[in-house]
N, C-alpha and C. Protein backbone atom coordinates (compact mmCIF):
# COMPACT_ATOMS: atom_id res chain seq x y z
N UNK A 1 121.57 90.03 101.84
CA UNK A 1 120.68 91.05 101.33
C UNK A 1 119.68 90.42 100.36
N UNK A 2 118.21 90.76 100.52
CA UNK A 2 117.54 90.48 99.67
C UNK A 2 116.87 91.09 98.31
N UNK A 3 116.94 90.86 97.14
CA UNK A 3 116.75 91.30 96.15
C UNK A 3 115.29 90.96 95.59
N UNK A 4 114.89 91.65 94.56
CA UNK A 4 113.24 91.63 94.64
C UNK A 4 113.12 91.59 93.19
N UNK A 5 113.04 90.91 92.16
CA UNK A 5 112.63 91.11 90.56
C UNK A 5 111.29 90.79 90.43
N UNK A 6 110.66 91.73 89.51
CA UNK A 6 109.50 91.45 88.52
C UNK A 6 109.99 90.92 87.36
N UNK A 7 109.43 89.74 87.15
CA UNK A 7 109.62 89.04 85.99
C UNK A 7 109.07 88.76 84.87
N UNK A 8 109.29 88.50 83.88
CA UNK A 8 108.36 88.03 82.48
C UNK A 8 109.39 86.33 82.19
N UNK A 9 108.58 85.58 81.19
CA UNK A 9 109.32 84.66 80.86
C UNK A 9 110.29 85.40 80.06
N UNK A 10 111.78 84.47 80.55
CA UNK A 10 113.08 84.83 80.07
C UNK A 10 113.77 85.56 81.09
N UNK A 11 113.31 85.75 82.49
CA UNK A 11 114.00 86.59 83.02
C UNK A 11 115.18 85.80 84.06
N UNK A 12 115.92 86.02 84.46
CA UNK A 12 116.88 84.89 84.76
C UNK A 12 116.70 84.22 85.72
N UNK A 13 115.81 84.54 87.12
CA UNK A 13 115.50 83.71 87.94
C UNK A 13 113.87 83.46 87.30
N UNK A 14 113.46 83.24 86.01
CA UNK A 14 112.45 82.78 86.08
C UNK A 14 112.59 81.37 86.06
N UNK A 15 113.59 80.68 85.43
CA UNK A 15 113.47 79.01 85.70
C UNK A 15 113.52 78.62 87.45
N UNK A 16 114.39 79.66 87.89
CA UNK A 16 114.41 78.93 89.94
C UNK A 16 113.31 78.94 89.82
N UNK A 17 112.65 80.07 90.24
CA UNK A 17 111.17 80.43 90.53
C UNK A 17 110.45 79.15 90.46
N UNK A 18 110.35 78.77 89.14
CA UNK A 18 109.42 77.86 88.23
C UNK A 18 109.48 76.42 89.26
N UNK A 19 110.84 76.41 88.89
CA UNK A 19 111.67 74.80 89.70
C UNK A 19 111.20 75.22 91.35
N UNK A 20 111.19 76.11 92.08
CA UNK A 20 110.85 76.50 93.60
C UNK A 20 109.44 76.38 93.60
N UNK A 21 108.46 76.66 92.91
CA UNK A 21 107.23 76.52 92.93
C UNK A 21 106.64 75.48 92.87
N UNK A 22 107.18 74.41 92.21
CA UNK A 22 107.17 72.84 91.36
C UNK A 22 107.26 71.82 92.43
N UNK A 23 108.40 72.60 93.71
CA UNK A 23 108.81 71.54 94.56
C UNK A 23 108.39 72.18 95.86
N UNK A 24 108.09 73.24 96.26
CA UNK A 24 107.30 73.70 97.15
C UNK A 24 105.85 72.87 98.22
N UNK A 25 106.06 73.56 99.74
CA UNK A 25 105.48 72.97 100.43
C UNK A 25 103.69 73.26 100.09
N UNK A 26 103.57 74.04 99.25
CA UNK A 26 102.11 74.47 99.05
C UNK A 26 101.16 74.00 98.30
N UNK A 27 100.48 73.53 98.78
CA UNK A 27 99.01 73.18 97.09
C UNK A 27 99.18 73.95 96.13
N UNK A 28 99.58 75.31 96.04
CA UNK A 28 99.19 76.05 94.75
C UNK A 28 100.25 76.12 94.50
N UNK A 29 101.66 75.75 94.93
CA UNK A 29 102.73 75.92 93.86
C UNK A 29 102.74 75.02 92.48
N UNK A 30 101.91 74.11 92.48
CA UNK A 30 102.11 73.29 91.34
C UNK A 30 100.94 74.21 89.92
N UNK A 31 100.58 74.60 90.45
CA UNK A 31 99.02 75.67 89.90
C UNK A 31 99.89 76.72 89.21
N UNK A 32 100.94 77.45 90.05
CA UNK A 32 101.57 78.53 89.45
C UNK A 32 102.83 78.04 88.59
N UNK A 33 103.57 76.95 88.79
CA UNK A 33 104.25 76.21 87.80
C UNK A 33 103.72 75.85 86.82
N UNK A 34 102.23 75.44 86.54
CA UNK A 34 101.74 75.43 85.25
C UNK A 34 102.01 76.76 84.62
N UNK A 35 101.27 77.44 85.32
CA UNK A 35 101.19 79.13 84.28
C UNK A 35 102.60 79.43 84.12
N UNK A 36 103.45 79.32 84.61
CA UNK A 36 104.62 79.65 84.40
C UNK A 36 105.76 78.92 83.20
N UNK A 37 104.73 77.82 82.78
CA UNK A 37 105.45 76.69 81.79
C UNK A 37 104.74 77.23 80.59
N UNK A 38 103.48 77.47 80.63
CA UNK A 38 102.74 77.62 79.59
C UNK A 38 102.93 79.48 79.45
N UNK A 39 103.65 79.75 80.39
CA UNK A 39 103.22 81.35 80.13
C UNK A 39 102.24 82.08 80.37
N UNK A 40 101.27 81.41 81.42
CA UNK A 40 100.34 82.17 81.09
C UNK A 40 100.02 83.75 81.53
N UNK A 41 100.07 84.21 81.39
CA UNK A 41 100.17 85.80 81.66
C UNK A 41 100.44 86.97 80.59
N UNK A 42 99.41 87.91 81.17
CA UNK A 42 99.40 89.38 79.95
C UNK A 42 100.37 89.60 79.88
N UNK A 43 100.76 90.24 79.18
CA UNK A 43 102.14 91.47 78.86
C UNK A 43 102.36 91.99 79.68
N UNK A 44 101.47 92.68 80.69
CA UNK A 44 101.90 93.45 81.70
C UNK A 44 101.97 92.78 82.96
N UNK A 45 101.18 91.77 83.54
CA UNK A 45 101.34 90.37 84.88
C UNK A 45 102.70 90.34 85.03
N UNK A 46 103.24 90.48 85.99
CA UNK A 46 104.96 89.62 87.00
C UNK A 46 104.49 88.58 87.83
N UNK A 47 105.78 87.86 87.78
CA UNK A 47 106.06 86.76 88.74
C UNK A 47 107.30 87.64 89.81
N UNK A 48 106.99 87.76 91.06
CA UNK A 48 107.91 88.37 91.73
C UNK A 48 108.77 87.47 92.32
N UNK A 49 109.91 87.46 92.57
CA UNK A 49 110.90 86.24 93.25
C UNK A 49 111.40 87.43 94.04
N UNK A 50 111.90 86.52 95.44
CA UNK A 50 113.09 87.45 96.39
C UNK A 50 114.33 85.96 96.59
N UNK A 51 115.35 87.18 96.30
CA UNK A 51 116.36 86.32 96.10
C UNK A 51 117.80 86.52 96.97
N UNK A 52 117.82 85.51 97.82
CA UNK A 52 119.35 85.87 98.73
C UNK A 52 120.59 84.83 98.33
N UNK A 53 121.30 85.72 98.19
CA UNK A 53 122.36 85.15 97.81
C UNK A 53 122.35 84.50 96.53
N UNK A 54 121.70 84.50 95.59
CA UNK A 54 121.19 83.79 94.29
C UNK A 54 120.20 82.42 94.45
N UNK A 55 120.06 82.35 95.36
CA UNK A 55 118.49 81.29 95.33
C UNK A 55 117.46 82.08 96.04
N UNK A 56 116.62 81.59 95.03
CA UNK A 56 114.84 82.39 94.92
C UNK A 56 114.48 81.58 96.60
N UNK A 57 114.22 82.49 96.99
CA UNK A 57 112.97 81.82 98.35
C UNK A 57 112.27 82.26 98.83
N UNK A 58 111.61 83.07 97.66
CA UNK A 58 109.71 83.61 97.79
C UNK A 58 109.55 84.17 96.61
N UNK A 59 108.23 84.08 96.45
CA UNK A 59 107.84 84.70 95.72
C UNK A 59 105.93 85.09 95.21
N UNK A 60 105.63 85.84 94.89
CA UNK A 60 104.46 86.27 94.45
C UNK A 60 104.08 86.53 93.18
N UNK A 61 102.68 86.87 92.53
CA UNK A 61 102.38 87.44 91.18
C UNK A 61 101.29 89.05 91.35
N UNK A 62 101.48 89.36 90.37
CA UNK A 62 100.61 90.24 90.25
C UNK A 62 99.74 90.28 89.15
N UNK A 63 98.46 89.60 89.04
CA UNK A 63 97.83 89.70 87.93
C UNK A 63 96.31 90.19 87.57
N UNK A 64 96.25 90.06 86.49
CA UNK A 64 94.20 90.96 86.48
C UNK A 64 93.27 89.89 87.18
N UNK A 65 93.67 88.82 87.48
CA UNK A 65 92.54 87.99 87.68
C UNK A 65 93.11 86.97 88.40
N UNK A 66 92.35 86.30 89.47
CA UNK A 66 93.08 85.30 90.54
C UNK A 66 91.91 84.29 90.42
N UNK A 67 91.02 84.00 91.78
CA UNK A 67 90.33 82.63 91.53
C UNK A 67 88.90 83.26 92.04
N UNK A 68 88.37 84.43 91.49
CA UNK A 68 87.44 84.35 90.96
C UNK A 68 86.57 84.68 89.78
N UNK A 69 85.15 84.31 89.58
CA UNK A 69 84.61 83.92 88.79
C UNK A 69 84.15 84.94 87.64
N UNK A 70 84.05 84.82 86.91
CA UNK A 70 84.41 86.35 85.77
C UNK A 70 84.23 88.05 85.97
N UNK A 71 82.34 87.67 86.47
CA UNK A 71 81.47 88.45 87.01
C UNK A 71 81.65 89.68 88.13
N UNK A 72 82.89 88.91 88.91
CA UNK A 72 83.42 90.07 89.58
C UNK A 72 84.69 90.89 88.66
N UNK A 73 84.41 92.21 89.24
CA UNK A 73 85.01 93.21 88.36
C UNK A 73 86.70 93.71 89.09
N UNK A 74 87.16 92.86 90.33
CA UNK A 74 88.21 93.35 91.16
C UNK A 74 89.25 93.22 90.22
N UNK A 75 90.31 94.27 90.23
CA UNK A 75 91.62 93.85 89.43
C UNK A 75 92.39 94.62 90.15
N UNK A 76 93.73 94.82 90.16
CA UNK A 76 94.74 93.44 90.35
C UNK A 76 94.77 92.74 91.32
N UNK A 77 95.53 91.54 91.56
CA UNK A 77 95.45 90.67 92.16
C UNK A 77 97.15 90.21 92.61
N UNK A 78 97.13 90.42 93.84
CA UNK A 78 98.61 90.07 94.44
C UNK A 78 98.29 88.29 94.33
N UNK A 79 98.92 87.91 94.12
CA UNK A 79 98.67 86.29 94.12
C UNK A 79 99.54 85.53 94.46
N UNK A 80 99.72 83.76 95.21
CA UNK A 80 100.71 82.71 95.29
C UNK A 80 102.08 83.72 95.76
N UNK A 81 101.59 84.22 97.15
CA UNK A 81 102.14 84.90 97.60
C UNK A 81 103.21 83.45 98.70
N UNK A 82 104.62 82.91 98.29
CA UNK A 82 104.85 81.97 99.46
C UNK A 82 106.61 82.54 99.46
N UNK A 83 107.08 81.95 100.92
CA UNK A 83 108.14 82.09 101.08
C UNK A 83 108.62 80.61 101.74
N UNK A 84 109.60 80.62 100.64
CA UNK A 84 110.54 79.10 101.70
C UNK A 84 110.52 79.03 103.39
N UNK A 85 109.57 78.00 103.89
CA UNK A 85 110.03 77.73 105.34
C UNK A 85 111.43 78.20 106.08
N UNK A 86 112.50 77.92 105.83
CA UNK A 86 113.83 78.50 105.85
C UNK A 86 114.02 80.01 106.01
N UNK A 87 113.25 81.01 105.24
CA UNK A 87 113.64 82.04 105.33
C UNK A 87 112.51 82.90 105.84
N UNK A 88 111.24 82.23 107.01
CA UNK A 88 110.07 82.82 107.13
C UNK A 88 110.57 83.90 108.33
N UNK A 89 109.94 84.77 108.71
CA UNK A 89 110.24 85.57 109.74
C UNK A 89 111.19 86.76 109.93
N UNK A 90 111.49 87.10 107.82
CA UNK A 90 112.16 88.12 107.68
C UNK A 90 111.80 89.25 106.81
N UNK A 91 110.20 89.02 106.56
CA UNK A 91 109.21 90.02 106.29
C UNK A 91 109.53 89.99 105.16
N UNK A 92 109.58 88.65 104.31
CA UNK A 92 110.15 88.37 102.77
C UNK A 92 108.60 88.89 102.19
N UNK A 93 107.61 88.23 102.49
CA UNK A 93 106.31 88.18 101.86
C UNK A 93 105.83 89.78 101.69
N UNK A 94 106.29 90.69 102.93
CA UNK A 94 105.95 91.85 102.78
C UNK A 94 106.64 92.80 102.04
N UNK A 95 108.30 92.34 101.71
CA UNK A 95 108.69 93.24 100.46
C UNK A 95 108.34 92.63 99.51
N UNK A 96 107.72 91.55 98.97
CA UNK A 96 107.17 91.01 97.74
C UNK A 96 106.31 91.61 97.39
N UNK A 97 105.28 92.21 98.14
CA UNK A 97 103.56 92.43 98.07
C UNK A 97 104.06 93.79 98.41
N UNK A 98 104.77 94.90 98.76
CA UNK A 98 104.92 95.76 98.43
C UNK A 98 105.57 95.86 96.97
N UNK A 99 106.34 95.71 96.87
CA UNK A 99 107.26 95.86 95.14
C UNK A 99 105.87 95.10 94.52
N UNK A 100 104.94 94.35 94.77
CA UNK A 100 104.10 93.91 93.78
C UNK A 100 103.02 95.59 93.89
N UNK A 101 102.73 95.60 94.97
CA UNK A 101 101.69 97.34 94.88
C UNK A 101 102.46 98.39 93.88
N UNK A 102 103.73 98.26 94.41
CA UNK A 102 104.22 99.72 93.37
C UNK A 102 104.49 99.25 92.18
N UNK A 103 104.83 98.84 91.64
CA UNK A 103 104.33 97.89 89.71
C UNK A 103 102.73 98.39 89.46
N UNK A 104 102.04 97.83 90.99
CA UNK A 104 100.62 98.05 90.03
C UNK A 104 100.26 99.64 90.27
N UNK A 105 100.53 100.25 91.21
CA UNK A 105 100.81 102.09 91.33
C UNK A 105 101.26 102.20 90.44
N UNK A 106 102.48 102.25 90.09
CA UNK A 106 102.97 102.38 88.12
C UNK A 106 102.28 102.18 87.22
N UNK A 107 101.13 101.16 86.82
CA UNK A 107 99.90 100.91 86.26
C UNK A 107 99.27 101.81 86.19
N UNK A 108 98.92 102.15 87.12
CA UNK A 108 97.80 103.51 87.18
C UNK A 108 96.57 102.69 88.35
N UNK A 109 96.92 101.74 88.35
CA UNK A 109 95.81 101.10 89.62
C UNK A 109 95.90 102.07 90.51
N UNK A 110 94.69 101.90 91.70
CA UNK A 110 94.27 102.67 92.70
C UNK A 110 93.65 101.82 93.92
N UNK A 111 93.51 100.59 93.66
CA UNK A 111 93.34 99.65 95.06
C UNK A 111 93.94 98.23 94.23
N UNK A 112 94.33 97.29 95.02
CA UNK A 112 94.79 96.07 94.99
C UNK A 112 94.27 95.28 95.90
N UNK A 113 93.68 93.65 94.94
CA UNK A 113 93.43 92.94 95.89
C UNK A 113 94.49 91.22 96.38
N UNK A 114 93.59 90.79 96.83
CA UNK A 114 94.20 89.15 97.57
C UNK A 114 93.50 88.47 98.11
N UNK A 115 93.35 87.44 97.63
CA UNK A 115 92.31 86.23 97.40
C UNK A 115 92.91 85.06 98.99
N UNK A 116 92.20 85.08 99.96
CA UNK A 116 93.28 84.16 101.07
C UNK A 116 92.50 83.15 101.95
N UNK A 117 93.06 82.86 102.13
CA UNK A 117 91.74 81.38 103.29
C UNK A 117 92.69 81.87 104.74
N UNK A 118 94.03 82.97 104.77
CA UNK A 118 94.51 82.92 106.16
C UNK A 118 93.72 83.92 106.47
N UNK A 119 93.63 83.89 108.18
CA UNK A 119 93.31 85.23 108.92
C UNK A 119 94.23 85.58 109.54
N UNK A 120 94.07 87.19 109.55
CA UNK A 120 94.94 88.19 110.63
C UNK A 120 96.39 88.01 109.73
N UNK A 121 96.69 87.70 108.56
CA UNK A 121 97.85 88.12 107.67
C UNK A 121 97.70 89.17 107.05
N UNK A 122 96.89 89.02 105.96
CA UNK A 122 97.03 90.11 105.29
C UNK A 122 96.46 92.11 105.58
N UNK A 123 95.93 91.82 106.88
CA UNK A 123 95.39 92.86 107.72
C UNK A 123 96.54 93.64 107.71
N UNK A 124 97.23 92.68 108.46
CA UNK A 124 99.04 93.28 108.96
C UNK A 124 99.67 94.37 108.00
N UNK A 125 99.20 94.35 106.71
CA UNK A 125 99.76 95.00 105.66
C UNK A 125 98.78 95.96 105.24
N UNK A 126 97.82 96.23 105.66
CA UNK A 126 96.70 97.46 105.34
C UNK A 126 96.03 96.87 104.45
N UNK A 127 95.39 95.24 104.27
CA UNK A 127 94.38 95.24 103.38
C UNK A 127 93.02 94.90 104.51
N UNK A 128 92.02 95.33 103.94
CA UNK A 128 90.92 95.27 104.32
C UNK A 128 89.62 93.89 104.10
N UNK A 129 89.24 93.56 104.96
CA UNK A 129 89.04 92.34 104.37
C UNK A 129 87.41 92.86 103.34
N UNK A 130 86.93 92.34 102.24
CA UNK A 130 85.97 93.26 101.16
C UNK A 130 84.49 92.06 101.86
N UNK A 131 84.97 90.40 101.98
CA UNK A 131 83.82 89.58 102.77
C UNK A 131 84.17 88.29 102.14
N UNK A 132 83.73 87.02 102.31
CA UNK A 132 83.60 85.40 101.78
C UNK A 132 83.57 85.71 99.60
N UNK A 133 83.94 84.93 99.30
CA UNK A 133 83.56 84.94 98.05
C UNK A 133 83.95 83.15 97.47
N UNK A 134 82.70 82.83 96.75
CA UNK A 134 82.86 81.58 96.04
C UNK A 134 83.92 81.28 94.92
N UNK A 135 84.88 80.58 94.86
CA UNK A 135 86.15 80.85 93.79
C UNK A 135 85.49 79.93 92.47
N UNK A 136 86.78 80.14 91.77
CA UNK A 136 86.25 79.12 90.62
C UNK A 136 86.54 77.57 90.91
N UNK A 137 87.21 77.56 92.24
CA UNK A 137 87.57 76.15 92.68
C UNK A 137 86.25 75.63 93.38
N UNK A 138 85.27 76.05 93.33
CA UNK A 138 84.07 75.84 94.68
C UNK A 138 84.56 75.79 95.64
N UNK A 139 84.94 76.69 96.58
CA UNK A 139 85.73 76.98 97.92
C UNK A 139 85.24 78.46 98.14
N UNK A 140 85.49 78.58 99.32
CA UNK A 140 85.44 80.20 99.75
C UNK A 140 86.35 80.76 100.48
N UNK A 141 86.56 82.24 99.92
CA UNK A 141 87.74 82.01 100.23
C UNK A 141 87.84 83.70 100.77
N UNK A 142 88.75 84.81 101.64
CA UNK A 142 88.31 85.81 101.61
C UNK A 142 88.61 86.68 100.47
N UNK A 143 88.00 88.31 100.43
CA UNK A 143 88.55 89.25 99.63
C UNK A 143 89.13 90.11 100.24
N UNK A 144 90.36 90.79 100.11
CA UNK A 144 90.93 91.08 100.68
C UNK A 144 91.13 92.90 99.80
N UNK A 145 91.19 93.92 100.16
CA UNK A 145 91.62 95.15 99.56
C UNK A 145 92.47 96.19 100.49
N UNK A 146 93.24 97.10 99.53
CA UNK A 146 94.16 98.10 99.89
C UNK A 146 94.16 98.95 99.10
N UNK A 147 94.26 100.31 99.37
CA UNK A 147 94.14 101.73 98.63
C UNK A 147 95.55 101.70 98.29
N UNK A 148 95.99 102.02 96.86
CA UNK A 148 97.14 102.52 96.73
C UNK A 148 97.34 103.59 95.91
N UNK A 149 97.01 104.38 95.91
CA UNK A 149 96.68 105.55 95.31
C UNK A 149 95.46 106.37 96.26
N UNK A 150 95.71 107.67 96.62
CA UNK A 150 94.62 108.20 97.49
C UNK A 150 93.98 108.52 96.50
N UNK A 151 92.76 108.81 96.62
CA UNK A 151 91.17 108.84 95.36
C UNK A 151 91.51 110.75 96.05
């Protein structure tokens, strides 16, 4: 069975997480192991982990701001959305990024976004793609949106 925490530093799978991100197959796990050493995150931002059997093997964030450049006004941001190779193909990523929407529904948010270079993923889950956008990395990358709250 898989289990789903929102986290702050101190929370008990926040060191796996940290250590899973650190050693991870992805470019940006080493990106989110920084913020996660230094803390970086509001009061209200999670680190989401899914956890079977007591080892973390996915996980996501939810925060005000991802990789772009100030000027845009999008908030929140599902982010470093990955799941261990090992456990792909059991729709880990999609209870992450749901339990990450309803945190930000609890917020009071009303759309959520996701910053992605894949295609035909995040569709799968009702986001909409918004068009190209220049990051703060000089890359482009898509925008991605979902209603979560009906207007």
């Amino acid at each position: 069975m898989t289990e789903i925490y929102a986290m702050y530093q101190g929370h008990k799978f926040w060191e796996k997480t940290l250590q899973m991100a650190a050693k991870c197959s992805w470019r940006a796990g080493p990106v989110l192991t920084q913020k996660m050493v230094q803390n970086d995150f509001k009061e209200w931002e999670r680190v989401f982990c899914a956890v079977e059997g007591g080892e973390v093997v996915g996980f996501c964030t939810l925060t005000e701001k991802d990789e772009l450049p100030e000027e845009y006004g999008f908030a929140p941001f599902i982010g470093f959305v990955f799941v261990d190779e090992k456990f792909r193909g059991k729709r880990l990523s999609q209870l992450l990024i749901n339990n990450a929407i309803s945190y930000a529904r609890e917020l009071g948010y009303r759309k959520i976004y996701i910053m992605s270079g894949e295609k035909g993923l995040y569709e799968k889950y009702g986001f909409v793609k918004l068009g190209d956008y220049r990051t703060v990395y000089d890359a482009t990358e898509q925008l991605f949106v979902k209603l979560i709250i009906d207007l």
